[in-house]
Protein backbone atom coordinates (compact mmCIF):
# COMPACT_ATOMS: atom_id res chain seq x y z
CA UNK A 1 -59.12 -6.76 -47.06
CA UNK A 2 -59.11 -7.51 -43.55
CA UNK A 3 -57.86 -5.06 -41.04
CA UNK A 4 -56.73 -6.35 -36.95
CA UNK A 5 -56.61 -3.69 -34.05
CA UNK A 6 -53.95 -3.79 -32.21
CA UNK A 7 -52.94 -0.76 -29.70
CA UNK A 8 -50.24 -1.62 -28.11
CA UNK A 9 -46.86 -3.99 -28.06
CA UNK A 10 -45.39 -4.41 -24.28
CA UNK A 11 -44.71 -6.98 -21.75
CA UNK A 12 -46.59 -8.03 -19.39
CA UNK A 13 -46.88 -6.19 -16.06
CA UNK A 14 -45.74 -3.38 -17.99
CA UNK A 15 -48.83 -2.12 -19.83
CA UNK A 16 -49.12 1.18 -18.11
CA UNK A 17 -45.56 2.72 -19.57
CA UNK A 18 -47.31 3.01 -23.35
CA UNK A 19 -50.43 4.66 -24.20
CA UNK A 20 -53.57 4.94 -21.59
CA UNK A 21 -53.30 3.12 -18.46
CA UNK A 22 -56.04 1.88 -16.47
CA UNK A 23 -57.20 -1.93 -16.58
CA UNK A 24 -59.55 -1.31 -19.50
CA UNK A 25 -56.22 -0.22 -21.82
CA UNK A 26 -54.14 -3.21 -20.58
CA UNK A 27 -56.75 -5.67 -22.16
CA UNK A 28 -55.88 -4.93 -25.28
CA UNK A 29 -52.30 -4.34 -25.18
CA UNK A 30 -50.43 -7.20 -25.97
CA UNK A 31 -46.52 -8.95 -25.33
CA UNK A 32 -43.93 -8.64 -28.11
CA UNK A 33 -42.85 -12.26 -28.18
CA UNK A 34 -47.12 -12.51 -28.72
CA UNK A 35 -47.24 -10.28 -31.43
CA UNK A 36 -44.21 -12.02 -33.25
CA UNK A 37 -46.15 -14.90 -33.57
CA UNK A 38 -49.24 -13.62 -34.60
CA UNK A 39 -46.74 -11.81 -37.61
CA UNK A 40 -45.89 -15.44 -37.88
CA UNK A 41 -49.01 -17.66 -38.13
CA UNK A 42 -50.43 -14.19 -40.35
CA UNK A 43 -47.50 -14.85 -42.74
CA UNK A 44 -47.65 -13.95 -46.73
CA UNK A 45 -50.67 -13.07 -46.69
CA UNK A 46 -50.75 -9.27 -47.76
CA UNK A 47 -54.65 -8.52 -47.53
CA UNK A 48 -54.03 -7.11 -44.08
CA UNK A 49 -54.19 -3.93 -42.53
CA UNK A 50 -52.88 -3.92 -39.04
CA UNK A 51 -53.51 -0.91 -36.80
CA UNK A 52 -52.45 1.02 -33.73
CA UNK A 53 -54.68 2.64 -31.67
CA UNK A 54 -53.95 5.83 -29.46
CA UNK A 55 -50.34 6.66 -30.62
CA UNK A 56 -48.67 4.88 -27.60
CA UNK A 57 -44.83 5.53 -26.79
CA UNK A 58 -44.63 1.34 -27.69
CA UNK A 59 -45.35 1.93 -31.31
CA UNK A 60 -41.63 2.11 -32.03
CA UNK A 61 -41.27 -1.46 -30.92
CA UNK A 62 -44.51 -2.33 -32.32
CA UNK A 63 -42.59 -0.51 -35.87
CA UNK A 64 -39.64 -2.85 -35.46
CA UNK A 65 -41.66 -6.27 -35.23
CA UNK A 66 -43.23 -5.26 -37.74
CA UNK A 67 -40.64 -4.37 -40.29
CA UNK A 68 -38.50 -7.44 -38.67
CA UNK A 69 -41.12 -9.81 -40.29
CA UNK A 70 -42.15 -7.60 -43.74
CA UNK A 71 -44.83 -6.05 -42.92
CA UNK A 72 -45.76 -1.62 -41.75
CA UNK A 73 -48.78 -0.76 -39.65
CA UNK A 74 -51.03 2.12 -39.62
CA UNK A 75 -50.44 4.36 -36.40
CA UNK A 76 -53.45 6.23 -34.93
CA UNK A 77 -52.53 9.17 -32.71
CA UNK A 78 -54.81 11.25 -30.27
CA UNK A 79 -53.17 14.51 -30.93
CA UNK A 80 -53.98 16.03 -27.14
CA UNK A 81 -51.44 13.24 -25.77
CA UNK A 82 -48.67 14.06 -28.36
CA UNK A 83 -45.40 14.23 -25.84
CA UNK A 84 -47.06 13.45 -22.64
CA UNK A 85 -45.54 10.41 -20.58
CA UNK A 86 -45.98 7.12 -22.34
CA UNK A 87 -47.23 8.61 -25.25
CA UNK A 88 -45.10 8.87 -28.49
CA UNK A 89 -43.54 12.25 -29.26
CA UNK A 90 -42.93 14.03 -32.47
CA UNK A 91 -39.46 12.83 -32.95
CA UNK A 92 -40.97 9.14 -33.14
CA UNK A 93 -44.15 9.85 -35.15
CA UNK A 94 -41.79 11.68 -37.61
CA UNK A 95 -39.71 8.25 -37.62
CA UNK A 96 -42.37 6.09 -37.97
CA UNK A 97 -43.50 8.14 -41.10
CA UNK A 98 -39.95 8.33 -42.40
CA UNK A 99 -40.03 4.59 -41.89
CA UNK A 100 -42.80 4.36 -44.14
CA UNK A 101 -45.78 3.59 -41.61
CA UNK A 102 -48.97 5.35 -42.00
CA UNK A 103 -49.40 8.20 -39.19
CA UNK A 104 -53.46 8.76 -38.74
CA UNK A 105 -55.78 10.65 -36.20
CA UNK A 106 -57.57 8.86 -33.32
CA UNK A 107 -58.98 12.49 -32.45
CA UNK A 108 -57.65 15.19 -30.12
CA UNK A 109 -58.59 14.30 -26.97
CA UNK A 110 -60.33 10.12 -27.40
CA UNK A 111 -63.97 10.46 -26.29
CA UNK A 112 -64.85 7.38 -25.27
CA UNK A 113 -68.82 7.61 -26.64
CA UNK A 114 -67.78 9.91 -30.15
CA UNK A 115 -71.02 8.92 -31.30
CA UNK A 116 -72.59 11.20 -28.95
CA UNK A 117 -70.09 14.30 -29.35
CA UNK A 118 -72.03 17.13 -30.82
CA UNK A 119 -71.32 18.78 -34.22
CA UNK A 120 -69.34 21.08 -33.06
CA UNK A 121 -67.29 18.74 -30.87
CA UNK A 122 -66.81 16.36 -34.01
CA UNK A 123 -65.56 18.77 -36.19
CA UNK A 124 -63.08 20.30 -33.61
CA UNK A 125 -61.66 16.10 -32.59
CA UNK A 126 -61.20 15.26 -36.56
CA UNK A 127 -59.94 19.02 -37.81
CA UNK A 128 -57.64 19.66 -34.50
CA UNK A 129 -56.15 16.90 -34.70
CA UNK A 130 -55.38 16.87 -38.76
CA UNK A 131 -54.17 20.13 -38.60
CA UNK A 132 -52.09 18.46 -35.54
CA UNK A 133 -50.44 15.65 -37.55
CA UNK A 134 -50.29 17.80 -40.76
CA UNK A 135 -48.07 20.37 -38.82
CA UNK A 136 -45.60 17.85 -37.35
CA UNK A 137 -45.55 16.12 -41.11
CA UNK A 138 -45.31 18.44 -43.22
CA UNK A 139 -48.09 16.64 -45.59
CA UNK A 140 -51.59 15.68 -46.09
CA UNK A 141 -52.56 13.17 -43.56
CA UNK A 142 -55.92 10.90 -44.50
CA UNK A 143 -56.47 8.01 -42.66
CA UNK A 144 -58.20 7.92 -39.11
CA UNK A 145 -59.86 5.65 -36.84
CA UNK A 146 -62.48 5.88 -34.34
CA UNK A 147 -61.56 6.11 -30.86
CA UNK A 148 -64.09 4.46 -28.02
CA UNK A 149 -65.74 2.35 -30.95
CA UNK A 150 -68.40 4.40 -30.83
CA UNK A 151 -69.84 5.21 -34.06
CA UNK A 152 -72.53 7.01 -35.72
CA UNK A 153 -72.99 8.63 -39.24
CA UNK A 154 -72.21 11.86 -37.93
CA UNK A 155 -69.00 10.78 -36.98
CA UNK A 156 -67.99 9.68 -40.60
CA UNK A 157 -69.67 13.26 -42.14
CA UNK A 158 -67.38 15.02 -39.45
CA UNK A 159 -64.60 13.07 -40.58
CA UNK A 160 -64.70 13.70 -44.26
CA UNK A 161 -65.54 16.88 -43.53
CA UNK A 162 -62.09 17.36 -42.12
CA UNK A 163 -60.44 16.23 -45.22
CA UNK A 164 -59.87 12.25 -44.26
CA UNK A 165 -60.69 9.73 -47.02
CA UNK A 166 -60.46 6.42 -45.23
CA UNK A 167 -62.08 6.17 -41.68
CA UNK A 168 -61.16 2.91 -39.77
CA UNK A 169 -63.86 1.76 -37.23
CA UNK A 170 -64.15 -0.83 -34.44
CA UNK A 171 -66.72 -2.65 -36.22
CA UNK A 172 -65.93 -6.42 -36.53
CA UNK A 173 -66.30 -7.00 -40.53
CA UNK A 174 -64.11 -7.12 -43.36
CA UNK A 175 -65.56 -5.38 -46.12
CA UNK A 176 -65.14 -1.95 -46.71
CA UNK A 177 -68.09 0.78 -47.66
CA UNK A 178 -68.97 4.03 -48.70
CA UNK A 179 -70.30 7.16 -47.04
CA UNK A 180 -69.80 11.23 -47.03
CA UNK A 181 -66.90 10.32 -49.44
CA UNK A 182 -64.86 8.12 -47.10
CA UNK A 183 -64.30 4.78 -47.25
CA UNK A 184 -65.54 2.73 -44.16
CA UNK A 185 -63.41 -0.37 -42.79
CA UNK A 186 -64.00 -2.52 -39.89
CA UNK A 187 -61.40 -3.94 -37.86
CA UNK A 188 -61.75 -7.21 -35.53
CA UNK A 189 -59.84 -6.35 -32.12
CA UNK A 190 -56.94 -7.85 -30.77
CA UNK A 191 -56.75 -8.11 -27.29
CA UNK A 192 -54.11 -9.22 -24.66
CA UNK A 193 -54.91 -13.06 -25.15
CA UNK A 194 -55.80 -13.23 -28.73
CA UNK A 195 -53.51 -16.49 -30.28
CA UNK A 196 -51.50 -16.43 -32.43
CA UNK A 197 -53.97 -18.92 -34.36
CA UNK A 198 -57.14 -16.92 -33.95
CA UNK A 199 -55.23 -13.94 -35.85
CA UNK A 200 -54.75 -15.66 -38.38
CA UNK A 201 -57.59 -17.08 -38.97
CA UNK A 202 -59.44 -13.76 -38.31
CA UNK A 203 -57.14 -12.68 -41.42
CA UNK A 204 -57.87 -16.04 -43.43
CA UNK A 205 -62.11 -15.26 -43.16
CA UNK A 206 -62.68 -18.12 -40.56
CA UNK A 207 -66.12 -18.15 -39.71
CA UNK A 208 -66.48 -19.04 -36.18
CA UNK A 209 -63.92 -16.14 -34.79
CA UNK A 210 -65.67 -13.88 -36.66
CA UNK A 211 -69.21 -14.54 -35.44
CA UNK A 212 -67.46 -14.52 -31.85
CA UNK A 213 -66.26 -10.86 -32.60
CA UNK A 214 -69.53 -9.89 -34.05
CA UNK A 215 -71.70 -10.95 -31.05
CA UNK A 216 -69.33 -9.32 -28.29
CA UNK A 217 -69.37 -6.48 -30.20
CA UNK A 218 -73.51 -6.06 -30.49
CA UNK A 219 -73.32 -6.70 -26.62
CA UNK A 220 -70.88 -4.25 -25.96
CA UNK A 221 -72.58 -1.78 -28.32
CA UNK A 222 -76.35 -2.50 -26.50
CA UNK A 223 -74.81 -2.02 -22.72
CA UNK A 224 -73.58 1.50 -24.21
CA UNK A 225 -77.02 2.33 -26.03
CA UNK A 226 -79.18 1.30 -22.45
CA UNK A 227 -76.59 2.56 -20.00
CA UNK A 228 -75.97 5.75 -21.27
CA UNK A 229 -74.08 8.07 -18.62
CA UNK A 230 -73.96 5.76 -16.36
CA UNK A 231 -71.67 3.19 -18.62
CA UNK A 232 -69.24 5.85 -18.19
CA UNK A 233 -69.19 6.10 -14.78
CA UNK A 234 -69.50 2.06 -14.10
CA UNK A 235 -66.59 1.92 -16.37
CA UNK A 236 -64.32 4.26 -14.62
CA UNK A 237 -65.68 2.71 -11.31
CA UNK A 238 -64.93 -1.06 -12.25
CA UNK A 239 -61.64 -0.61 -14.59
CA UNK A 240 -59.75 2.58 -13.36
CA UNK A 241 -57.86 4.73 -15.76
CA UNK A 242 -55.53 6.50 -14.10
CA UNK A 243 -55.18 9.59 -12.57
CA UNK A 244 -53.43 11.00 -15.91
CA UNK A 245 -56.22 10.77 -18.31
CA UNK A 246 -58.83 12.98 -19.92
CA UNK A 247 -61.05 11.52 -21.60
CA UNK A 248 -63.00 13.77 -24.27
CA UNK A 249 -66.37 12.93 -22.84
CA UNK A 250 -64.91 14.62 -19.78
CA UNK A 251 -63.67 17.73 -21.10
């Protein structure tokens, strides 16, 4: 099984009315007539997962893409944002579970370094924002995925202990494993340029996009090990976010 993360599905120039804004966000939010294609060149292949990030407004249109061309996606909210402008509501989360997407947790409040949340904090992201989704459902809800892509063990433990069963991380790999009784799945990202070819051969097992995911991703995960506070503040410094957004690391 091979899972793509997407976050969100909106034109270009537009990327600040769905989900977080900021330059950092807009990288990885990409054009509908994009996406199409990428449904597309994918085609009948069915070992595919293909997930939402932060529960922006745009899921709706990423929802009727999707269904346009056979396939559902698995929507991962941050509870704290739930309502709040270009953010979906609970009217639309309600309809994309009535439409038969999966509706998951990306956390309350989206640290962007979870890995280095303490106990406490971890149990209060995964358990708030179950309860969160649970409440607006009606049902169990089991699926999450990391927010930040920053993940240690005591993320996962945190997790499970909150009653998920499948945790989706931001680690670029297709097979699945086991730990604290949840079942671990990389995703390889999708970002604003991402063709419509390199999807699908990210789906098909194609070495050489792979290995490209794999080494940005050990970069990225190094300049966050060495830089420590200061990669937050040279992120916010060099990529913005808007004057609207909390980040958990902030709180």
């Amino acid at each position: 099984m091979t899972a793509l993360m997407y976050h969100d599905v909106v034109a270009a120039g537009a990327e600040d009315s769905s989900g977080f804004p900021g330059r950092d966000a807009a990288l990885y939010k990409i054009a509908p007539g994009l996406f199409a294609e990428h449904l597309r060149a994918i085609g009948p292949s069915r070992d595919v997962v293909l997930t939402f990030d932060d529960g922006g407004a745009a899921a709706l249109t990423a929802a009727d893409i999707l269904e346009s061309h056979g396939f559902t996606g698995h929507f991962f909210v941050t509870t704290n944002y739930v309502g709040a402008r270009g953010f979906l509501d609970d009217r639309g989360i309600r309809d994309l579970d009535r439409r038969g997407h999966t509706i998951g947790s990306h956390s309350c409040s989206h640290p962007l370094r979870m890995g280095r949340c303490s106990w406490p904090r971890l149990l209060d992201e995964w358990t708030g924002s179950c309860h969160a989704l649970e409440d607006l459902l009606g049902r169990e809800v089991r699926t999450a995925s990391v927010p930040g892509g920053d993940f240690a063990p005591q993320v996962a433990e945190a997790a499970a202990r909150a009653g998920f069963t499948r945790l989706f991380t931001s680690e670029p790999i297709a097979e699945s494993r086991h730990a604290f009784g949840l079942t671990l799945s990389g995703r390889f990202t999708i970002r604003k340029w991402t063709t419509a070819a390199t999807a699908a051969a990210l789906v098909n097992g194609a070495w050489l996009p792979r290995v490209r995911q794999a080494v940005a991703w050990n970069a990225k995960k190094f300049g966050k090990r060495v830089g420590g506070d200061r990669y937050l503040q040279l992120r916010r410094l060099l990529l913005g976010h808007g004057h609207d957004v909390r980040w958990g690391d902030q709180l």
